[in-house]
C-alpha atoms as a PDB file:
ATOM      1  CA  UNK A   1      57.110  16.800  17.751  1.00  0.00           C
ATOM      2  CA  UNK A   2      59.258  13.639  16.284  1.00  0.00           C
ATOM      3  CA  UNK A   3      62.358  12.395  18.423  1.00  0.00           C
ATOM      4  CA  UNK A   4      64.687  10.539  16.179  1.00  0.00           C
ATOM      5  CA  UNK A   5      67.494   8.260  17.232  1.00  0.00           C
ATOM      6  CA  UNK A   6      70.964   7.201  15.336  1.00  0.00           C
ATOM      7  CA  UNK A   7      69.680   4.196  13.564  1.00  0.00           C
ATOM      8  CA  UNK A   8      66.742   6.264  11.600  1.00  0.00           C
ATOM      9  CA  UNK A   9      68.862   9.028  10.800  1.00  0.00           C
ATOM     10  CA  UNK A  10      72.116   7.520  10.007  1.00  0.00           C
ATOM     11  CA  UNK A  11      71.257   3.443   9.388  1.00  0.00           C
ATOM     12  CA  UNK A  12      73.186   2.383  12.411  1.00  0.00           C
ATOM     13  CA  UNK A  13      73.563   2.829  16.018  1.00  0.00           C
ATOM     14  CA  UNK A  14      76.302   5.420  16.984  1.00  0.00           C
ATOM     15  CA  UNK A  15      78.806   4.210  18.952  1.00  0.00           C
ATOM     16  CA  UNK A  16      80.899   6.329  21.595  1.00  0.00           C
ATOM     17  CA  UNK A  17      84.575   5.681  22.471  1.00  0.00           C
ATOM     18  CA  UNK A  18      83.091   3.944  25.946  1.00  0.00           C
ATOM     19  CA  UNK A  19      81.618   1.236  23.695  1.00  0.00           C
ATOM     20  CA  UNK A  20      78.021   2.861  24.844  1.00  0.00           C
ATOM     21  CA  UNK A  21      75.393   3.684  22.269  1.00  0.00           C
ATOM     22  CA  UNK A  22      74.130   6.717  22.286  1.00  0.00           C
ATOM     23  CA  UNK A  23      70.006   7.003  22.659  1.00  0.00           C
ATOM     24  CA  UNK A  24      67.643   9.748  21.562  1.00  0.00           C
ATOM     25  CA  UNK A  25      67.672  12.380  22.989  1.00  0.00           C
ATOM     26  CA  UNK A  26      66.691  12.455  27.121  1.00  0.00           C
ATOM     27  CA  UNK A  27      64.908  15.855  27.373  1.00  0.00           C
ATOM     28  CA  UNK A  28      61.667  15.392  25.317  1.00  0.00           C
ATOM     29  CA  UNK A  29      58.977  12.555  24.774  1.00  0.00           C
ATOM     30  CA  UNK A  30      56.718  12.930  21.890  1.00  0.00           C
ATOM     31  CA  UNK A  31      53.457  14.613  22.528  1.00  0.00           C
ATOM     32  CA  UNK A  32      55.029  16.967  24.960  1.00  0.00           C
ATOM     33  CA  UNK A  33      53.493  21.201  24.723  1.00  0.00           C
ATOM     34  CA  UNK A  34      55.532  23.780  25.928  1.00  0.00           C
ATOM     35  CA  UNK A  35      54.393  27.672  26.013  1.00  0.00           C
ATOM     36  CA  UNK A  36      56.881  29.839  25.232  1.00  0.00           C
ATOM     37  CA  UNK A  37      55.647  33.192  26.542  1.00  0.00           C
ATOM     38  CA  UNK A  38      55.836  36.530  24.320  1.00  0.00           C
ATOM     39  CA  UNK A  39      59.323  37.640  25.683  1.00  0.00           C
ATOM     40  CA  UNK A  40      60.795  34.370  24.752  1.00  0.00           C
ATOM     41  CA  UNK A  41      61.902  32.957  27.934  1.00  0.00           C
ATOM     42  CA  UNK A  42      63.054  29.560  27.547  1.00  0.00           C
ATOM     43  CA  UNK A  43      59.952  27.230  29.075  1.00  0.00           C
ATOM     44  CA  UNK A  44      61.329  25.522  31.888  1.00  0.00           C
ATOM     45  CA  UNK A  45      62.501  21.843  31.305  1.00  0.00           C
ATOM     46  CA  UNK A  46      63.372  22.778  27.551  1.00  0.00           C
ATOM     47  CA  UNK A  47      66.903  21.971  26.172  1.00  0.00           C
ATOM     48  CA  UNK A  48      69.442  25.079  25.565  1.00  0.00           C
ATOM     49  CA  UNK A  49      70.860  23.388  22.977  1.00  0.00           C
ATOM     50  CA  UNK A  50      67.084  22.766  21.637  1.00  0.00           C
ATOM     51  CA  UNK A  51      65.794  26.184  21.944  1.00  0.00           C
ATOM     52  CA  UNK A  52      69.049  28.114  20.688  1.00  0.00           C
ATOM     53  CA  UNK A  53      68.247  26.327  17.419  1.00  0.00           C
ATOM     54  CA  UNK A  54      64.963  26.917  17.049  1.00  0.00           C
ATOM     55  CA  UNK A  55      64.837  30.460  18.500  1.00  0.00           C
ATOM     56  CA  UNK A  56      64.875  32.467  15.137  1.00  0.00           C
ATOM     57  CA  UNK A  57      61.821  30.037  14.269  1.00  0.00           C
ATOM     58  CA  UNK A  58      60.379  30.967  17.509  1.00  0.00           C
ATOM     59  CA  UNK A  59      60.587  34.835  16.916  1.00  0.00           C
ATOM     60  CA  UNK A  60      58.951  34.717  13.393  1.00  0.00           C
ATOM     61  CA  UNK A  61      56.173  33.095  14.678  1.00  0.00           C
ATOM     62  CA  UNK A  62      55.599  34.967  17.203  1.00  0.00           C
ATOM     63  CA  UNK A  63      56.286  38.346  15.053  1.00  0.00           C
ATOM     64  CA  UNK A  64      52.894  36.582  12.350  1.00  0.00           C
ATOM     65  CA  UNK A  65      55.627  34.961   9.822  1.00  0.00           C
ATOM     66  CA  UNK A  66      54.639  31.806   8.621  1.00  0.00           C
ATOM     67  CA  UNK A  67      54.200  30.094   5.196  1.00  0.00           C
ATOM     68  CA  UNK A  68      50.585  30.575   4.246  1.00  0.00           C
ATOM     69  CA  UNK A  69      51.042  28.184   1.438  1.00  0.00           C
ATOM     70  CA  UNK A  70      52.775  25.412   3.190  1.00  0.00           C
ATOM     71  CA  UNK A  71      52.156  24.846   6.791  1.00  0.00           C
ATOM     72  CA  UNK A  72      49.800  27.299   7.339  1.00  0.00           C
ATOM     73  CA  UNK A  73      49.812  31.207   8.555  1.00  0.00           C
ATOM     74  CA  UNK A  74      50.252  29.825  12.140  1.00  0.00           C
ATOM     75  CA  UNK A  75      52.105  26.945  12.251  1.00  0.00           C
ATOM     76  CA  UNK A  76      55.894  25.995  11.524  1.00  0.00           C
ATOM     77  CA  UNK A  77      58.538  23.101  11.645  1.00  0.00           C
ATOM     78  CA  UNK A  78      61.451  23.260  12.731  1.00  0.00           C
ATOM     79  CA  UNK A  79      64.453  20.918  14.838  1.00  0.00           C
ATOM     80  CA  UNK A  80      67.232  21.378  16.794  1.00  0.00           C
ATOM     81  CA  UNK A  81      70.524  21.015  15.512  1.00  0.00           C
ATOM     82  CA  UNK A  82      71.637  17.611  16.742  1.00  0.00           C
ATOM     83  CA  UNK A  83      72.726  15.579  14.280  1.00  0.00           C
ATOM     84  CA  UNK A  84      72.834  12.210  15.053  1.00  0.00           C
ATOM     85  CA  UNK A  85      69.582  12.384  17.428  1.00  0.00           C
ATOM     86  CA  UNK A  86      67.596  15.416  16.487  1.00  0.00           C
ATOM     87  CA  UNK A  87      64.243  16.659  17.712  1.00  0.00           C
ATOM     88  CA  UNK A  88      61.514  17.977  15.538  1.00  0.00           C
ATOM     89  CA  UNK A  89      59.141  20.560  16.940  1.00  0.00           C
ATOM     90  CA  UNK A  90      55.623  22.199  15.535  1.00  0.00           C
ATOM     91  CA  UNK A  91      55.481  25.523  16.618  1.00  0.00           C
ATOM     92  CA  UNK A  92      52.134  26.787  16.668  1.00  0.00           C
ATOM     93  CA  UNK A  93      51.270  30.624  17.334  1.00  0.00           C
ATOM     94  CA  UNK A  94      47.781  30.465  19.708  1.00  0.00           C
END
């Protein structure tokens, strides 16, 4: 998992009207493992916002998609759908 701030994804910090910069994103440290169990309850502590984009990534994993030639039969990429401080996750099915 890769949290990215403003400056690496848009070459600057990103201002708000307060005159505050906004930071990466609060909810995840890289390195952190969630299980997400078989009915695909949220794990608790996980962003909405986080998991409603990744969800559909979540399911065909856990229904044995994947992309044998790329990342593997059992592992996938994908990121939630912020766009000035996205998160990157590797979902792995175990």
């Amino acid at each position: 998992m890769k949290v990215f701030g403003p400056k690496e994804i848009i070459g600057k910090d990103f201002i708000l009207l307060s005159g505050k910069p906004i930071q990466k994103c609060g909810f995840f440290d890289e390195g952190d493992k969630f299980i997400v169990p078989k009915t695909g309850i949220m794990s608790e502590g996980f962003c909405q916002h986080a998991y409603y984009a990744i969800y559909r990534s979540l399911d065909f994993i856990r229904l044995s998609g994947g992309y044998k030639d790329w990342t593997g039969e059992d592992v996938i990429y994908s990121a939630c759908s912020d766009g000035i401080r996205p998160v990157c996750f590797k979902l792995e099915r175990i």
